[in-house]
N, C-alpha and C. Protein backbone atom coordinates (compact mmCIF):
# COMPACT_ATOMS: atom_id res chain seq x y z
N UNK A 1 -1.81 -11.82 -8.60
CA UNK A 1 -0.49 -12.37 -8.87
C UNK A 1 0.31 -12.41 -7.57
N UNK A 2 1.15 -13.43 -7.07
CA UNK A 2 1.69 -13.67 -6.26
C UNK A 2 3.36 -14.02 -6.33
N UNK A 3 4.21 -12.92 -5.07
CA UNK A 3 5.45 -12.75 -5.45
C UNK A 3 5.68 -13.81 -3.62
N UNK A 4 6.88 -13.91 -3.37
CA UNK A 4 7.65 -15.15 -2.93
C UNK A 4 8.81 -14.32 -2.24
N UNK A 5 8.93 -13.21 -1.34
CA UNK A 5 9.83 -12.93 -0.86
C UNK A 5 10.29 -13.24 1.24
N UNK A 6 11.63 -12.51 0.98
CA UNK A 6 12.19 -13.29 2.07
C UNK A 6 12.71 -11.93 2.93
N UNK A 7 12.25 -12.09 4.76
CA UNK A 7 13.10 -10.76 4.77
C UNK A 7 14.78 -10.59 4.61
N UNK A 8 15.38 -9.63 4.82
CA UNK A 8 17.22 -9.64 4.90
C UNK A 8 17.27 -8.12 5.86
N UNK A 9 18.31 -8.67 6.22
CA UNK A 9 18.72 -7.63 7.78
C UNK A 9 19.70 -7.16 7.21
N UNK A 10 20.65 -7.55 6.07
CA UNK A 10 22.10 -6.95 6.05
C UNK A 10 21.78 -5.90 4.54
N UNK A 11 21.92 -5.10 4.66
CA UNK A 11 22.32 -3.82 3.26
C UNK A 11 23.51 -2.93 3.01
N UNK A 12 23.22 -2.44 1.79
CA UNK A 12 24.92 -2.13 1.18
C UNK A 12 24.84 -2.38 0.16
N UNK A 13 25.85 -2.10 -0.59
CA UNK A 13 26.51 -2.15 -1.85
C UNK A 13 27.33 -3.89 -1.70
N UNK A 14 27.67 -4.26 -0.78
CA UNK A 14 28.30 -5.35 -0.65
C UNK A 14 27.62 -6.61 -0.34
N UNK A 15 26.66 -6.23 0.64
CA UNK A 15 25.33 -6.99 0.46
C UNK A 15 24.32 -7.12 -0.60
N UNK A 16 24.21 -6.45 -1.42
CA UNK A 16 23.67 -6.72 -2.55
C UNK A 16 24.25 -7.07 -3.39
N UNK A 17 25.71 -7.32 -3.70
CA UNK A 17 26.34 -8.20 -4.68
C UNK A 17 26.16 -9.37 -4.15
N UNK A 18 27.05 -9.75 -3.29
CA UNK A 18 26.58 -10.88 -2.43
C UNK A 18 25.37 -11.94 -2.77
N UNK A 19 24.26 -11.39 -2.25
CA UNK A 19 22.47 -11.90 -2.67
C UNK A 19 22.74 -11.89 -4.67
N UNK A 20 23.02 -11.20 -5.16
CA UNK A 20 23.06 -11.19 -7.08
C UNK A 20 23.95 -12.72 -6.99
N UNK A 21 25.01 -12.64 -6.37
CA UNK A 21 26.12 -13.49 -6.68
C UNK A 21 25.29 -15.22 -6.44
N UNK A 22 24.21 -14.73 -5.53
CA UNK A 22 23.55 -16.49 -5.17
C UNK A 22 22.29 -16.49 -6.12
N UNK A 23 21.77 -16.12 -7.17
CA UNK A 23 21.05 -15.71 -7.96
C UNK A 23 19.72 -14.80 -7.41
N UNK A 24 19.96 -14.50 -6.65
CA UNK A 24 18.95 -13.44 -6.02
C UNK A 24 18.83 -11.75 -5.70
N UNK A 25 18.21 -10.95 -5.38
CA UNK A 25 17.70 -9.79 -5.74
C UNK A 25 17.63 -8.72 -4.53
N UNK A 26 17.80 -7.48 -4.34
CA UNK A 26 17.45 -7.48 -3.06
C UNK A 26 16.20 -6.15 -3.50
N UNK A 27 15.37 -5.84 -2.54
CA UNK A 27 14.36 -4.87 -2.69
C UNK A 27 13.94 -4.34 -1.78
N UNK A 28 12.95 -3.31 -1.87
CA UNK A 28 12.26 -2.92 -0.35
C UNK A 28 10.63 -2.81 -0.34
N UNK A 29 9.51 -3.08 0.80
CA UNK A 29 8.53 -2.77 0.77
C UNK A 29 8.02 -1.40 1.44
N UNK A 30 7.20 -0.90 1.87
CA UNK A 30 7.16 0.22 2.72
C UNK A 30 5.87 0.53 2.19
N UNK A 31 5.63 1.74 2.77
CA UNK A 31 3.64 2.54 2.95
C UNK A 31 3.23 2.02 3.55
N UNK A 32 2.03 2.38 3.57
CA UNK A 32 0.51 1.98 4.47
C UNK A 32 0.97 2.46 6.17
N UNK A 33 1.49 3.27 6.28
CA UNK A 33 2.01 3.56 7.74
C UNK A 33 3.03 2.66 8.81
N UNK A 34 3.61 1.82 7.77
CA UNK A 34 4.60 0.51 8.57
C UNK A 34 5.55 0.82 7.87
N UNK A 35 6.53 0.68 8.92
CA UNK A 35 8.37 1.18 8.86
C UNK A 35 8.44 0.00 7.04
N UNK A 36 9.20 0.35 6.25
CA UNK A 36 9.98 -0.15 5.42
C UNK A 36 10.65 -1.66 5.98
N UNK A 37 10.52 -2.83 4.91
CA UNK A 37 11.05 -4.14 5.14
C UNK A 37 12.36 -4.52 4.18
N UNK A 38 13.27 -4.56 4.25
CA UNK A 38 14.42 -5.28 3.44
C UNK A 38 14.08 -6.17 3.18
N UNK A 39 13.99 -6.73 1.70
CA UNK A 39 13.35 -8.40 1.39
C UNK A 39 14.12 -8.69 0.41
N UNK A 40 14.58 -9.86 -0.06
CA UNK A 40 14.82 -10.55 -0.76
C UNK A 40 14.35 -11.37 -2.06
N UNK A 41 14.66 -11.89 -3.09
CA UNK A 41 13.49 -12.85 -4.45
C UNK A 41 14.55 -13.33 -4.78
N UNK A 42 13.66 -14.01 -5.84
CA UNK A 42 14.37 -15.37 -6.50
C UNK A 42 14.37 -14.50 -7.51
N UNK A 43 15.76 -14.05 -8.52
CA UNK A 43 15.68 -13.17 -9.48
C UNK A 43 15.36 -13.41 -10.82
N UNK A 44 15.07 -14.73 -11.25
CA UNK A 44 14.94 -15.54 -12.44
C UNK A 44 13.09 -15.10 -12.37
N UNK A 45 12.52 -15.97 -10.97
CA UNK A 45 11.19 -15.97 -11.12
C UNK A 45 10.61 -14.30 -11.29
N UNK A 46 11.47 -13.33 -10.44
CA UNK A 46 10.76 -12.14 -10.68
C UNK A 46 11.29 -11.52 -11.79
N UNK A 47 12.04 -11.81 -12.62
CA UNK A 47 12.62 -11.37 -14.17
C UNK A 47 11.29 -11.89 -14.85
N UNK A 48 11.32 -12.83 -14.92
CA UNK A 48 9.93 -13.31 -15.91
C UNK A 48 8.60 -12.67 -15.23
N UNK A 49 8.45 -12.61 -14.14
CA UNK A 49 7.15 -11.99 -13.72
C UNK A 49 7.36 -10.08 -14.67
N UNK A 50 8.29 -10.01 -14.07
CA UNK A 50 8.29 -8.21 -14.67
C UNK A 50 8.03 -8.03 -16.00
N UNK A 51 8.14 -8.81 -16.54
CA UNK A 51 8.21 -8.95 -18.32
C UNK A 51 6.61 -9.23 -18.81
N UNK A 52 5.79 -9.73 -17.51
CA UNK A 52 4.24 -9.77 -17.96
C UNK A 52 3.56 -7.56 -17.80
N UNK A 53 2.98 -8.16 -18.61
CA UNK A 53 2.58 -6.30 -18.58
C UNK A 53 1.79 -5.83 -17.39
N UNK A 54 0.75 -7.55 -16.63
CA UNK A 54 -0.14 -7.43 -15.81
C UNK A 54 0.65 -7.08 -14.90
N UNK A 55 1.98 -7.63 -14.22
CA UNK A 55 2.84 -7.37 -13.38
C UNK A 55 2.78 -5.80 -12.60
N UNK A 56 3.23 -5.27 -13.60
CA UNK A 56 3.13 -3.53 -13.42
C UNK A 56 1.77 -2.60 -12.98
N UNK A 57 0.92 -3.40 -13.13
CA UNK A 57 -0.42 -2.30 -13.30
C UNK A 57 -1.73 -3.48 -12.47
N UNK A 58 -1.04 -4.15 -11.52
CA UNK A 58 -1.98 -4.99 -10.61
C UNK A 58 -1.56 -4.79 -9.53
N UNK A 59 -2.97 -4.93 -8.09
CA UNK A 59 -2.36 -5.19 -7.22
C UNK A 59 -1.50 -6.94 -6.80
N UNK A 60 -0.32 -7.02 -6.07
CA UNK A 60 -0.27 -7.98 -6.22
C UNK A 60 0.31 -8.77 -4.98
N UNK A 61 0.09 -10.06 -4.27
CA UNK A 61 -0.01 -10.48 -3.13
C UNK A 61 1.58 -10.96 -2.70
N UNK A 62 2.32 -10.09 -2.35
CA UNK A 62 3.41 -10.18 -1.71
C UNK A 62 3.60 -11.41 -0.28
N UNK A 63 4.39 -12.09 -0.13
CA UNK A 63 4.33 -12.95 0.69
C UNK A 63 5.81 -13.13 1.70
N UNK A 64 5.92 -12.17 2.67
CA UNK A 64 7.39 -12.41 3.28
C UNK A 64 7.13 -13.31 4.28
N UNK A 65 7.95 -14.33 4.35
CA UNK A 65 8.02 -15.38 5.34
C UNK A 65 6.87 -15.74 5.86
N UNK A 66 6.16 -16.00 4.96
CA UNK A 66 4.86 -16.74 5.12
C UNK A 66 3.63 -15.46 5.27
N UNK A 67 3.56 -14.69 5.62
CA UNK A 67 3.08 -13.65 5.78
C UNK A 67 2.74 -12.63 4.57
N UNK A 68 1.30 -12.21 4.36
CA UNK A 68 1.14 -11.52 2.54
C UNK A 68 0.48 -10.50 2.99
N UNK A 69 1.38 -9.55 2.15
CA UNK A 69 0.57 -8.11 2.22
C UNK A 69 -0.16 -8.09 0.69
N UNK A 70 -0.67 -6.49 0.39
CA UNK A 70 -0.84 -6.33 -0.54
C UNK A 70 -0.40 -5.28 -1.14
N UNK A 71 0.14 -5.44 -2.26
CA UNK A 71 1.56 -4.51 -2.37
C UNK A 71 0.99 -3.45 -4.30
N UNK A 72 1.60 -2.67 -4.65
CA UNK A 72 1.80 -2.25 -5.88
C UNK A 72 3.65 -2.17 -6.17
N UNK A 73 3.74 -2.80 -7.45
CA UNK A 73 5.69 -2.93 -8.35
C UNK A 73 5.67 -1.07 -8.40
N UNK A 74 6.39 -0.56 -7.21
CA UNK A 74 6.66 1.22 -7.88
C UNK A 74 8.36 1.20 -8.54
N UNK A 75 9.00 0.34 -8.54
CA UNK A 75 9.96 1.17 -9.46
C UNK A 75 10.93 -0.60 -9.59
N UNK A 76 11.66 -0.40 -10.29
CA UNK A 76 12.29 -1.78 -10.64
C UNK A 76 13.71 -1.12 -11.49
N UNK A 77 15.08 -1.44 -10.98
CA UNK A 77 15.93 -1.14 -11.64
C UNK A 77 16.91 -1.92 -12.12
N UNK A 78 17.65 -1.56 -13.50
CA UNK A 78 17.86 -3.10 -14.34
C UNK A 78 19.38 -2.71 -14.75
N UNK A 79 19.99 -3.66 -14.79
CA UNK A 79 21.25 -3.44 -15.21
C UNK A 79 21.74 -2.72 -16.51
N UNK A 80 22.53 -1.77 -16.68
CA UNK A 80 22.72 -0.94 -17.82
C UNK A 80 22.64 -1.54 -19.13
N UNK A 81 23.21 -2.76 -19.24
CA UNK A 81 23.27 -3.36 -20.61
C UNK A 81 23.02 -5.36 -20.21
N UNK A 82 22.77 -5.74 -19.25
CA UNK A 82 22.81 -6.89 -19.29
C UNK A 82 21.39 -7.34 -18.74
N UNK A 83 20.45 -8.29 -18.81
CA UNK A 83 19.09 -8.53 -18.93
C UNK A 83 19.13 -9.36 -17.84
N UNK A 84 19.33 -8.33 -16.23
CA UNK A 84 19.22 -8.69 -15.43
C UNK A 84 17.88 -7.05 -14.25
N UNK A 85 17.59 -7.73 -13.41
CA UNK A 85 16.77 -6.67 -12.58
C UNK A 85 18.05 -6.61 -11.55
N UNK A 86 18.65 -5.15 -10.86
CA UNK A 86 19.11 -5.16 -10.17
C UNK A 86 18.27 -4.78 -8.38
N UNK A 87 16.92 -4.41 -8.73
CA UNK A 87 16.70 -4.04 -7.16
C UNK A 87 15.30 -3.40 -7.37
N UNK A 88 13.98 -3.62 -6.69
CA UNK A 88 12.41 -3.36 -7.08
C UNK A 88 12.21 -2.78 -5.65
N UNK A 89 11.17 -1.72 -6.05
CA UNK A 89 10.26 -1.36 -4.67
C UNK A 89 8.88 -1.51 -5.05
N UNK A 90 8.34 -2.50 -3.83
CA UNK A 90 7.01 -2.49 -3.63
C UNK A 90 6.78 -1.30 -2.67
N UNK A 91 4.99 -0.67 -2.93
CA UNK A 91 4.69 -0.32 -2.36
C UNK A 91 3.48 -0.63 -1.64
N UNK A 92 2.74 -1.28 -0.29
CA UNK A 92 1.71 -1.32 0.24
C UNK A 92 0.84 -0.61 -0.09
N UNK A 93 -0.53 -1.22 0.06
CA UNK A 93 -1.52 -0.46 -0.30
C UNK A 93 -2.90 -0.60 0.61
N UNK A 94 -3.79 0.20 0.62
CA UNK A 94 -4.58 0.46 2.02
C UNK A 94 -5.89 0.02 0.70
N UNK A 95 -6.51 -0.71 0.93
CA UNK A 95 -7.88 -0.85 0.29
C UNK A 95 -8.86 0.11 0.23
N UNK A 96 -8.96 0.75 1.40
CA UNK A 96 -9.64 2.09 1.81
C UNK A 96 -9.10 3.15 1.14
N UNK A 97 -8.32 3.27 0.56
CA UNK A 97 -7.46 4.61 0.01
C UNK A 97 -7.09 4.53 -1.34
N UNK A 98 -7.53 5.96 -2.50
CA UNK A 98 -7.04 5.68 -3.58
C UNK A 98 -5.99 5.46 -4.06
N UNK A 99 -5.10 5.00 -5.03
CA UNK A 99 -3.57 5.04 -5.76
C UNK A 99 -3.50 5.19 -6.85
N UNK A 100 -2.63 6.38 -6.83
CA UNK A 100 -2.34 6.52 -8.08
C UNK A 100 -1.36 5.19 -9.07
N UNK A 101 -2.01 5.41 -10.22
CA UNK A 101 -1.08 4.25 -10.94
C UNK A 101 -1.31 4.83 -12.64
N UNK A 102 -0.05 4.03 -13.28
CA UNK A 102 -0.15 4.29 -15.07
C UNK A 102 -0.87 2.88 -15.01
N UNK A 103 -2.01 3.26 -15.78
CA UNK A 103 -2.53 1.54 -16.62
C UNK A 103 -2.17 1.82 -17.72
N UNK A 104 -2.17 0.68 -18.65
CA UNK A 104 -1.68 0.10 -20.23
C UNK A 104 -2.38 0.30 -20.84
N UNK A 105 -2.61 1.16 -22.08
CA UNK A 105 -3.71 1.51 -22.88
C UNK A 105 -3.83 0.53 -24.02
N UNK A 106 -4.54 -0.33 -24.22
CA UNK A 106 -4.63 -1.05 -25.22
C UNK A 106 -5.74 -0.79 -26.80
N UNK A 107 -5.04 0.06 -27.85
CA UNK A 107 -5.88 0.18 -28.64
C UNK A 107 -6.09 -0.60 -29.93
N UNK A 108 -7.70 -0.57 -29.80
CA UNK A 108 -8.72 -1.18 -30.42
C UNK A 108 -9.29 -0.98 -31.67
N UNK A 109 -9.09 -2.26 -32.95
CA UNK A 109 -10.09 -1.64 -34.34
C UNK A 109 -8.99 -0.69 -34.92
N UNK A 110 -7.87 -0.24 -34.92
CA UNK A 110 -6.97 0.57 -35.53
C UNK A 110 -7.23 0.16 -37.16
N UNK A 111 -6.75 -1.21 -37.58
CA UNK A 111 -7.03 -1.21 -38.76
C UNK A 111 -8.65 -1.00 -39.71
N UNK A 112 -9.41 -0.78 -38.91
CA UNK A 112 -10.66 -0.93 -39.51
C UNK A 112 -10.93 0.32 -39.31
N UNK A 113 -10.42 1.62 -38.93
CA UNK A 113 -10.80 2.84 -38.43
C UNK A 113 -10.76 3.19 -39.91
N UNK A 114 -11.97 4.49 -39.89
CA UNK A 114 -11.81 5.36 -41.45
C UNK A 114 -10.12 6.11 -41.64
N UNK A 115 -9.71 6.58 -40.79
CA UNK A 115 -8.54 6.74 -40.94
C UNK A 115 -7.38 6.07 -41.53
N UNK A 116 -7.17 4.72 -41.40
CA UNK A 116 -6.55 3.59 -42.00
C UNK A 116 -7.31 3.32 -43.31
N UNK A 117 -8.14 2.55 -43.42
CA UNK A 117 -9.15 1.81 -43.91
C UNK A 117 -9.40 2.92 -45.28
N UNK A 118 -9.78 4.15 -44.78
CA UNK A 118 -10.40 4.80 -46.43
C UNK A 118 -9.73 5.85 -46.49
N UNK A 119 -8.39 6.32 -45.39
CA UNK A 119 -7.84 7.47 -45.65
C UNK A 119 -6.19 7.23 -45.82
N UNK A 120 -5.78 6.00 -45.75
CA UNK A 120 -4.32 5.41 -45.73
C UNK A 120 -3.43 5.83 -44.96
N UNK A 121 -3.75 6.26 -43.91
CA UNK A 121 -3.16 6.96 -42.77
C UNK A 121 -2.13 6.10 -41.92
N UNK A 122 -1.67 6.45 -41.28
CA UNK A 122 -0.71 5.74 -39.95
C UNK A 122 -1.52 5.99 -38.59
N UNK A 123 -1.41 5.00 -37.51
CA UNK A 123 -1.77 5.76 -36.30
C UNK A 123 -0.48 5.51 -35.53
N UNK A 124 -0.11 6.57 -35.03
CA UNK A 124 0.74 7.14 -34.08
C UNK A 124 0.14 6.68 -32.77
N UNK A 125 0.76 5.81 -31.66
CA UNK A 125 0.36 5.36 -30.38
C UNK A 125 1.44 6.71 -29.54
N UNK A 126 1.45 7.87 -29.07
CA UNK A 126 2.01 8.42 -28.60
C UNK A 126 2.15 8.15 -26.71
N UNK A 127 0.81 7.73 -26.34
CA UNK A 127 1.17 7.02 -25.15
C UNK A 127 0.45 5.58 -25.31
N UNK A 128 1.73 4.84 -24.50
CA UNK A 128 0.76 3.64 -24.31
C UNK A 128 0.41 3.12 -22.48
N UNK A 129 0.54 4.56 -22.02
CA UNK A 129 0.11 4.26 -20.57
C UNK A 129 -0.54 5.21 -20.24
N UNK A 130 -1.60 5.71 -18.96
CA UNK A 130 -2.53 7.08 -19.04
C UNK A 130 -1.75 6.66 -17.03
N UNK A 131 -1.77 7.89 -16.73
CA UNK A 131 -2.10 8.13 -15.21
C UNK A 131 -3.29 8.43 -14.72
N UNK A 132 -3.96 7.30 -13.54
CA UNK A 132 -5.22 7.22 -13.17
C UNK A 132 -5.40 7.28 -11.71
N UNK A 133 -6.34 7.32 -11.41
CA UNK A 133 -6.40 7.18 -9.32
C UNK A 133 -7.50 6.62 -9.46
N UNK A 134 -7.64 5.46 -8.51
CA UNK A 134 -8.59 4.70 -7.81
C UNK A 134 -8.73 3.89 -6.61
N UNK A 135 -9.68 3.00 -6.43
CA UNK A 135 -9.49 2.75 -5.23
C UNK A 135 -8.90 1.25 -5.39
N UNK A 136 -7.53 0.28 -4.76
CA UNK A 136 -7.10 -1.13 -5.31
C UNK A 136 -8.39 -2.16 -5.76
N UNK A 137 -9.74 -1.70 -5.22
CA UNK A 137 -10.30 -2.98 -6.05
C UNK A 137 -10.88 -2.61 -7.21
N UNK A 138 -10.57 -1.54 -8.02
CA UNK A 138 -10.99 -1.24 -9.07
C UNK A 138 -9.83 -0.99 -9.86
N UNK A 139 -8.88 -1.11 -9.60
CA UNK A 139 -7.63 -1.00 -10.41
C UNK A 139 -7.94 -2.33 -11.85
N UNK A 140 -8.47 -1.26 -13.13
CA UNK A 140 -8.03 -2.63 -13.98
C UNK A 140 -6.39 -3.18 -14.89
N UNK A 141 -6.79 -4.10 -15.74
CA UNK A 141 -5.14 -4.56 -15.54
C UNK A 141 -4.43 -3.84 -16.94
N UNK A 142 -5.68 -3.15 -17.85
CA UNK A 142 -5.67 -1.84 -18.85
C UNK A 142 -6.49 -1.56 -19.22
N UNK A 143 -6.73 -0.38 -19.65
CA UNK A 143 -7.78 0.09 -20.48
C UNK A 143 -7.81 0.08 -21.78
N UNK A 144 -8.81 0.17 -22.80
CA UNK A 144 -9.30 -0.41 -23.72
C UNK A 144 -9.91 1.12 -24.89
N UNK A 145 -9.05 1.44 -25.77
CA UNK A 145 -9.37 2.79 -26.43
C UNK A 145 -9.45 2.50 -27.40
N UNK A 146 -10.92 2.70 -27.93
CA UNK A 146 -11.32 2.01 -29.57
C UNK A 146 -11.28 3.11 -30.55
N UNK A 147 -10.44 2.38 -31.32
CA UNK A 147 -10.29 3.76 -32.47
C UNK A 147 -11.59 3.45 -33.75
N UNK A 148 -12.31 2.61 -33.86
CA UNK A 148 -13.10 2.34 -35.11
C UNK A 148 -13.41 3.72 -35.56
N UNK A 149 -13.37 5.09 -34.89
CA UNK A 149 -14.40 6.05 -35.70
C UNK A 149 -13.14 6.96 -35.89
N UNK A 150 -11.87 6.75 -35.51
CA UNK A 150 -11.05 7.57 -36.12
C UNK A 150 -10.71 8.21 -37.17
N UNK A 151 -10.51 9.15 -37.61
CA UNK A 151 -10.76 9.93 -39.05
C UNK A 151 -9.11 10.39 -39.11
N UNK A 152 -8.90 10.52 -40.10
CA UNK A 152 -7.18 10.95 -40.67
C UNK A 152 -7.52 12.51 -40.30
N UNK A 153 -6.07 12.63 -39.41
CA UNK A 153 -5.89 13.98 -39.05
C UNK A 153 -6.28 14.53 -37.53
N UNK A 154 -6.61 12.96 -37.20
CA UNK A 154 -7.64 13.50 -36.20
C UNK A 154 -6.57 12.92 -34.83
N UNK A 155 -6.89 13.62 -33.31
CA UNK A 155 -6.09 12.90 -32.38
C UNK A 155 -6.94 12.88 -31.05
N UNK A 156 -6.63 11.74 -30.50
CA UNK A 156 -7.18 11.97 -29.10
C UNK A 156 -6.52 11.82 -27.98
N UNK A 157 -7.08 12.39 -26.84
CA UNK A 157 -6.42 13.26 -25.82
C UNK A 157 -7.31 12.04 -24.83
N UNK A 158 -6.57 12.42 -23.71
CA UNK A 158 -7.00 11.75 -22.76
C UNK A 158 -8.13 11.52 -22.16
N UNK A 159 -8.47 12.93 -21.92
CA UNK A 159 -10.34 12.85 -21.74
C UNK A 159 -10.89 12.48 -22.50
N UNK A 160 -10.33 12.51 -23.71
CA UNK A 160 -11.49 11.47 -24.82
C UNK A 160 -11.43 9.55 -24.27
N UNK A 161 -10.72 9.31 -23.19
CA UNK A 161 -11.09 7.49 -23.04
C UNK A 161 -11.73 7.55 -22.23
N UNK A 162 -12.76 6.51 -22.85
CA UNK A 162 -13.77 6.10 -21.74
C UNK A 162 -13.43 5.10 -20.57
N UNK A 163 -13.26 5.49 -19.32
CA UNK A 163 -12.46 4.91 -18.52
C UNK A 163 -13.56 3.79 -17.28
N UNK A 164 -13.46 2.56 -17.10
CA UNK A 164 -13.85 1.88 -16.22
C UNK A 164 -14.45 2.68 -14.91
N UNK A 165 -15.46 1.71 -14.65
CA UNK A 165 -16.45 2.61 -13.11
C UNK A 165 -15.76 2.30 -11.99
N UNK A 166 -14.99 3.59 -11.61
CA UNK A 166 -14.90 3.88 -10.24
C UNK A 166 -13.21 4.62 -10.40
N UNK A 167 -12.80 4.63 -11.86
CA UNK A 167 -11.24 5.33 -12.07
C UNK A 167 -11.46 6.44 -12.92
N UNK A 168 -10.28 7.64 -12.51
CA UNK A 168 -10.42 8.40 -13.13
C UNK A 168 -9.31 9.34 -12.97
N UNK A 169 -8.78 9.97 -14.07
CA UNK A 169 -7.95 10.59 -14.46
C UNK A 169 -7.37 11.37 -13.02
N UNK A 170 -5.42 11.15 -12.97
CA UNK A 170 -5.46 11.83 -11.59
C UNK A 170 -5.46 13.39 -12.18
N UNK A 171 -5.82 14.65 -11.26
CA UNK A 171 -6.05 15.97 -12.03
C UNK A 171 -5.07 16.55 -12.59
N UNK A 172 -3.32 16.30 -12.65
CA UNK A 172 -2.41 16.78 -13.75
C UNK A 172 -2.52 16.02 -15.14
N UNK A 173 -3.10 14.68 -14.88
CA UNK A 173 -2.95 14.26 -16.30
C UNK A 173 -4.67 14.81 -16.95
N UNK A 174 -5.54 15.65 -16.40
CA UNK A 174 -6.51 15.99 -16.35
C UNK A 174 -6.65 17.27 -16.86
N UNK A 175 -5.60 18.28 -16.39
CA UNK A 175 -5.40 19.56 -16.88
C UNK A 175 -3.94 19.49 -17.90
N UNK A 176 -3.61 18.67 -18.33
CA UNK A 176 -2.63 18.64 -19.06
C UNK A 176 -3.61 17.73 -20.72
N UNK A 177 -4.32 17.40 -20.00
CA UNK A 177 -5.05 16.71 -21.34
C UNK A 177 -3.69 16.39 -22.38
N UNK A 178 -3.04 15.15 -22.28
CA UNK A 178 -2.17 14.71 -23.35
C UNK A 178 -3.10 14.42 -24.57
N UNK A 179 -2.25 14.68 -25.92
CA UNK A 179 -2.72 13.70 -27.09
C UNK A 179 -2.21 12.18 -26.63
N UNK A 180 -3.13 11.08 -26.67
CA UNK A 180 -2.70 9.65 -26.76
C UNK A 180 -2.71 9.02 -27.90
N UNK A 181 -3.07 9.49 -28.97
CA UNK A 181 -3.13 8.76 -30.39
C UNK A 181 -3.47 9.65 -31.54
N UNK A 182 -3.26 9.35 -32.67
CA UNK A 182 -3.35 10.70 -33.68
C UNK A 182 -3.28 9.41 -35.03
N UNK A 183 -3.82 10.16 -36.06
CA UNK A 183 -4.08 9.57 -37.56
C UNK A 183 -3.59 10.30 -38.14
N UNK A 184 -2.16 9.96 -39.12
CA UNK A 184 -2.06 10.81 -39.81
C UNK A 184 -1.11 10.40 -41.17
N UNK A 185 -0.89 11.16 -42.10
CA UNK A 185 -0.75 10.50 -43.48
C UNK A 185 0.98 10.11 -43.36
N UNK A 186 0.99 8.93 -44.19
CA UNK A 186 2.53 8.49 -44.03
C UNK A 186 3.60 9.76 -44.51
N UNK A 187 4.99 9.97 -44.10
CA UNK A 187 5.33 10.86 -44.49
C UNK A 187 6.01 10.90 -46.23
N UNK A 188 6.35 9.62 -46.61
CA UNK A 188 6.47 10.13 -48.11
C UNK A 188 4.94 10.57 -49.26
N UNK A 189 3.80 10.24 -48.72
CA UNK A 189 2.71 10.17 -48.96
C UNK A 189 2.42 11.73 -49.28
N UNK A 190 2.81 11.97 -47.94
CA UNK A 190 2.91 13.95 -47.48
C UNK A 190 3.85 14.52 -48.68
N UNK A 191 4.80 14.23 -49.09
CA UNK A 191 6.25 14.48 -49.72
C UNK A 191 6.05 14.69 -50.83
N UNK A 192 5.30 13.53 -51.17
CA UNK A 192 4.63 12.97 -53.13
C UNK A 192 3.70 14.06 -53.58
N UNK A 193 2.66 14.59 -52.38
CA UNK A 193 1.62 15.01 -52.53
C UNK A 193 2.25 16.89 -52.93
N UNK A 194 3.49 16.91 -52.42
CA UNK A 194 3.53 18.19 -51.94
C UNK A 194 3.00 18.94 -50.81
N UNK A 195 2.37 18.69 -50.48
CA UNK A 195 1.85 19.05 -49.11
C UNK A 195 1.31 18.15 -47.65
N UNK A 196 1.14 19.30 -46.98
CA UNK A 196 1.03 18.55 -45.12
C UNK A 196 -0.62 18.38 -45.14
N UNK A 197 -0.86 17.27 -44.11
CA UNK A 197 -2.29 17.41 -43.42
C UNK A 197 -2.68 18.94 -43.30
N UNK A 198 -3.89 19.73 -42.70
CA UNK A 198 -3.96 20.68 -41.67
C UNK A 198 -3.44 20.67 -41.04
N UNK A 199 -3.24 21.98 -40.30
CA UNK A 199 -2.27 22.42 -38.90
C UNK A 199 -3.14 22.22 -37.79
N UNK A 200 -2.59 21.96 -36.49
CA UNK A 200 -3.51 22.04 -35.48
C UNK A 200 -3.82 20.28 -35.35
N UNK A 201 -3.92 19.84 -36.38
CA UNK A 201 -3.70 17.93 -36.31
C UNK A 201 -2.57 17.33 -35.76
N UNK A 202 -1.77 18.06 -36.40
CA UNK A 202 -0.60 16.61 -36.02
C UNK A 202 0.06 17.14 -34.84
N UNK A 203 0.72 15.81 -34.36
CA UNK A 203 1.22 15.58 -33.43
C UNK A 203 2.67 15.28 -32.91
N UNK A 204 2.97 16.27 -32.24
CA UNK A 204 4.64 16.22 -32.41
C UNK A 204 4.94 14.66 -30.91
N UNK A 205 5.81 14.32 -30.80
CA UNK A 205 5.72 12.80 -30.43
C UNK A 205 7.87 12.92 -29.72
């Protein structure tokens, strides 16, 4: 994916109204061992880019004044109540070197899982992003967590996804083993019945 920026020499609080006021954005690049760049966007085109999910979790080909690095979106900040981006940092990235990044967990077969299907359960998506490290040409654009064998009551944790060749869990989200998904009975279901699932299942969220 390819972004369209411009450098800018002037910063501030006054300079960045300024650039908003002509419909544009201001941001910064930096890493890979090169001083930080003040740059500029077109704030319409990178509003709609941010809103793709691939946006966030790709590397993606930055282009200042004709000139393209290769960059990762690390932080993007948006106006309190109005559906505008006020200001993004890219960060460079070394091909040779791993990065950490959240990919998008996309799960799979939910309705056909025994859990749904023969146990009338809910599934709870408790994350829908995992923290991973790899190297940029293996960065995929999400990962893919199939629930078909899910059973009511049941939850899985992070080390339970099977993760693409050459990524892998960075080691806090590794020793923290999160729950990422859980099956469990609707709550008036619970209510009607008089009683809870087992303990040790569910998942506080």
């Amino acid at each position: 994916m390819k972004v369209v920026a411009f450098s800018r020499s002037h910063k501030g609080t006054g300079a960045s109204r300024r650039l908003r006021n002509l419909g544009k954005m201001p941001g910064i690049v930096y890493g890979a061992g090169t001083e930080p760049k003040l740059i500029e966007l077109d704030h319409n085109a990178l509003y709609h880019a941010i809103n793709k999910e691939a946006f966030h979790s790709s590397i993606l080909d930055l282009e200042i004044s004709g000139v393209t690095e290769k960059v990762l979106l690390r932080d993007v900040q948006y106006h309190p109540f109005r559906r505008k981006v006020l200001h993004v940092d890219f960060q460079r990235v070394d091909e040779k070197k791993k990065i950490t990044v959240r990919v998008p967990l996309h799960y799979m077969n939910q309705e056909g899982s025994p859990a749904v299907k023969l146990g009338g359960g809910v599934i709870m998506h408790v994350l829908n992003e995992i923290e991973a490290s790899c190297l940029p040409s293996n960065l995929p654009e999400f990962i893919e967590v199939n629930l078909a064998n899910l059973e009511l009551n049941q939850s899985l944790h992070a080390q339970d996804v099977s993760l693409p060749a050459g990524v892998e869990l960075t080691p806090h989200c590794e020793q923290e083993n999160p729950v990422i998904v859980s099956a469990t009975l609707p709550a008036s279901v619970v209510s009607d019945n008089g009683s809870e699932p087992p303990e040790g299942n569910m998942t506080a969220t």
